[in-house]
N, C-alpha and C. Protein backbone atom coordinates (compact mmCIF):
# COMPACT_ATOMS: atom_id res chain seq x y z
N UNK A 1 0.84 -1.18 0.00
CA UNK A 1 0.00 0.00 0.00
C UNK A 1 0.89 1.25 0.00
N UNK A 2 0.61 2.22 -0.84
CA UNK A 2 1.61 3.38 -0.88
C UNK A 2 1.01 4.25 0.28
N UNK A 3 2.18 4.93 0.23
CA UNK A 3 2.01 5.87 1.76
C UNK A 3 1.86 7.35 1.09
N UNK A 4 1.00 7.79 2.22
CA UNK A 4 0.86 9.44 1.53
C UNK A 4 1.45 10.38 1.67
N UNK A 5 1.76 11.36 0.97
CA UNK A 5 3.14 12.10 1.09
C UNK A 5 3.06 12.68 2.10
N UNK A 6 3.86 13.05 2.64
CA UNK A 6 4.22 13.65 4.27
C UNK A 6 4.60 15.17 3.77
N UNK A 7 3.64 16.31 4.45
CA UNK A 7 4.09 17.57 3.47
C UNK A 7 5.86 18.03 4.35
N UNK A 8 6.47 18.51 3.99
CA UNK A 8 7.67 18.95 4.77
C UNK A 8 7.50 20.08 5.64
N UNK A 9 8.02 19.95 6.95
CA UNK A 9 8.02 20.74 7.94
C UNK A 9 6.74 20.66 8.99
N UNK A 10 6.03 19.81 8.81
CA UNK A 10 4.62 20.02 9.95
C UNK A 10 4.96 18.46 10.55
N UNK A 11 4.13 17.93 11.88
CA UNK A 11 4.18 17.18 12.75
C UNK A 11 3.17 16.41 12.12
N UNK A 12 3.09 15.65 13.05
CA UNK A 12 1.80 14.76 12.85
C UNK A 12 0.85 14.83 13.14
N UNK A 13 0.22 15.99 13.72
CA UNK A 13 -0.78 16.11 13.92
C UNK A 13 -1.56 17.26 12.36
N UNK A 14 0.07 18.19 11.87
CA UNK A 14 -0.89 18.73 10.93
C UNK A 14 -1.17 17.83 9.87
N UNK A 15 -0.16 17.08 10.13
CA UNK A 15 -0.18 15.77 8.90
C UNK A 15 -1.65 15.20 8.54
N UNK A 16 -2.51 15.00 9.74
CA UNK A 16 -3.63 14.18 10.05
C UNK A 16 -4.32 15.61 9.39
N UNK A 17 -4.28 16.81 9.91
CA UNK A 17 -5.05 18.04 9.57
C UNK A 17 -5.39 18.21 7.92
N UNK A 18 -3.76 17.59 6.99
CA UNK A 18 -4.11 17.73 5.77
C UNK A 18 -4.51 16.98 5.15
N UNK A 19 -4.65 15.21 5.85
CA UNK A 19 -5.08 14.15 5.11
C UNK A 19 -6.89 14.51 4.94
N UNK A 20 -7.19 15.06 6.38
CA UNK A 20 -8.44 15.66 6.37
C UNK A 20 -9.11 16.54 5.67
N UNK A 21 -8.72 17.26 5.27
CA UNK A 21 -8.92 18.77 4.60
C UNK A 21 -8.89 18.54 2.88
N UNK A 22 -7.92 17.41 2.68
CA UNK A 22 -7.74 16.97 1.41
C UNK A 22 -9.07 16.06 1.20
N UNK A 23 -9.35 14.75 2.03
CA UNK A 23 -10.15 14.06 1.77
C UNK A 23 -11.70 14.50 1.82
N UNK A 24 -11.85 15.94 2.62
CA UNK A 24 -13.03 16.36 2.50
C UNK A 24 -13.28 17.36 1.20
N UNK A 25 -12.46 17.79 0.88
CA UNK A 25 -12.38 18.79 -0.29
C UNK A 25 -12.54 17.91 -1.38
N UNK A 26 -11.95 16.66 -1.51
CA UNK A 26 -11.68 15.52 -2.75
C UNK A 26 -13.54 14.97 -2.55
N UNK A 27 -14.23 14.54 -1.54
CA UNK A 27 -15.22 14.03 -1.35
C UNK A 27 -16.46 15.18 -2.23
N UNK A 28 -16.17 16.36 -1.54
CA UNK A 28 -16.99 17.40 -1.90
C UNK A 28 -17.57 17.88 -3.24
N UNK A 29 -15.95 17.28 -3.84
CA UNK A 29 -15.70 18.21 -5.03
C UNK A 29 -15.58 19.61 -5.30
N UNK A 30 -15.42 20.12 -4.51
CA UNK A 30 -15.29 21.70 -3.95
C UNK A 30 -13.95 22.29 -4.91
N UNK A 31 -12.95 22.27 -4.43
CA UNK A 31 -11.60 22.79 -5.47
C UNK A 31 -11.30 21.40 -6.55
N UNK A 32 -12.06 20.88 -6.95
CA UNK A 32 -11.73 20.27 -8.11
C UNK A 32 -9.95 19.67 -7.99
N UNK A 33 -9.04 19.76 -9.02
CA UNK A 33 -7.78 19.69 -9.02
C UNK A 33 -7.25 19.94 -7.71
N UNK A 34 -7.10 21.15 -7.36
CA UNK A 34 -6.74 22.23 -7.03
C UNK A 34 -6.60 21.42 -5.35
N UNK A 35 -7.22 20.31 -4.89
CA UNK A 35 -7.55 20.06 -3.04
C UNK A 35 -6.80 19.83 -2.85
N UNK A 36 -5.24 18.81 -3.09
CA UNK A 36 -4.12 19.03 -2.44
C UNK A 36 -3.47 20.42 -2.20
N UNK A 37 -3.88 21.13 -2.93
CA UNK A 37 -2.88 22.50 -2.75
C UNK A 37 -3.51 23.20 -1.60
N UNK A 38 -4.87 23.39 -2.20
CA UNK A 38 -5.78 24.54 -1.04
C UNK A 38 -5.33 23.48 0.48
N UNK A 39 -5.43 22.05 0.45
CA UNK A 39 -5.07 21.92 1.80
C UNK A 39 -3.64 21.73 2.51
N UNK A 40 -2.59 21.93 1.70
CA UNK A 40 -1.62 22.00 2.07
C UNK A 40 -1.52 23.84 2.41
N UNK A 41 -2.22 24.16 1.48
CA UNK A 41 -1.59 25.85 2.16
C UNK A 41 -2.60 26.58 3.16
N UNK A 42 -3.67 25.42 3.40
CA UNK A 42 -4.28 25.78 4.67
C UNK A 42 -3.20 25.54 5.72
N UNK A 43 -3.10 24.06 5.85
CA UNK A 43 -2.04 23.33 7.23
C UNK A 43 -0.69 24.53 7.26
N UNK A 44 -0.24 24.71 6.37
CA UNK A 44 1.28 25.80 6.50
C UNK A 44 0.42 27.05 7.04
N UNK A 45 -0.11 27.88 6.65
CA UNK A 45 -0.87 28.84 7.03
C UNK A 45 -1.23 28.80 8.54
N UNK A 46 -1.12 27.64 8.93
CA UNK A 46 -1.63 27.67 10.48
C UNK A 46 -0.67 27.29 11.20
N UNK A 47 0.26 26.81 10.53
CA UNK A 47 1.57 26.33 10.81
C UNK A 47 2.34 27.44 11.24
N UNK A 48 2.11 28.59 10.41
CA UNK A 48 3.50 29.41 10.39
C UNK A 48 1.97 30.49 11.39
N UNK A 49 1.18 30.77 11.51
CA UNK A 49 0.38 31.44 12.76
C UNK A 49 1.04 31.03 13.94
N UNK A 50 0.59 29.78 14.20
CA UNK A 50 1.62 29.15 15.73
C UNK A 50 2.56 29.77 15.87
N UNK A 51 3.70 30.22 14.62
CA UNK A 51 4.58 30.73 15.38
C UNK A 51 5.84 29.77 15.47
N UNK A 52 5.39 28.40 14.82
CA UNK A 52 6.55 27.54 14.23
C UNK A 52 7.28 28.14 13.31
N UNK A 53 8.85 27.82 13.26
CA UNK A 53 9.25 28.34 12.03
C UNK A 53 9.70 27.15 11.11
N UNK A 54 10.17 27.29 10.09
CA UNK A 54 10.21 26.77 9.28
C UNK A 54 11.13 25.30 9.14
N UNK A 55 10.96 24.23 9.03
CA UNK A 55 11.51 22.99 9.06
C UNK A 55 10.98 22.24 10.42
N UNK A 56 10.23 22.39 11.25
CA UNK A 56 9.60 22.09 12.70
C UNK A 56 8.87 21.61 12.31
């Protein structure tokens, strides 16, 4: 079974945040193409709010 890409720099918990955000956007059909991206630059977006910096 292939494994899903791990975005770089977030934990595992945002990890879980983007498998989510992806699979509801993909379910929806909402951003079409486009749901890996919109949910990866949600998870960074909240990523870099926290106040994490970059590679954490």
């Amino acid at each position: 079974m292939p494994r899903a890409k791990h975005l770089r720099g977030v934990g595992s918990k945002e990890q879980r945040q983007y498998e989510h955000i992806k699979a509801s956007a993909q379910t929806s059909g909402r951003y079409g193409r486009r749901a890996k991206e919109v949910a990866a630059r949600t998870v960074m977006k909240e990523h870099k709010a926290k106040g994490h910096p970059k590679g954490r």
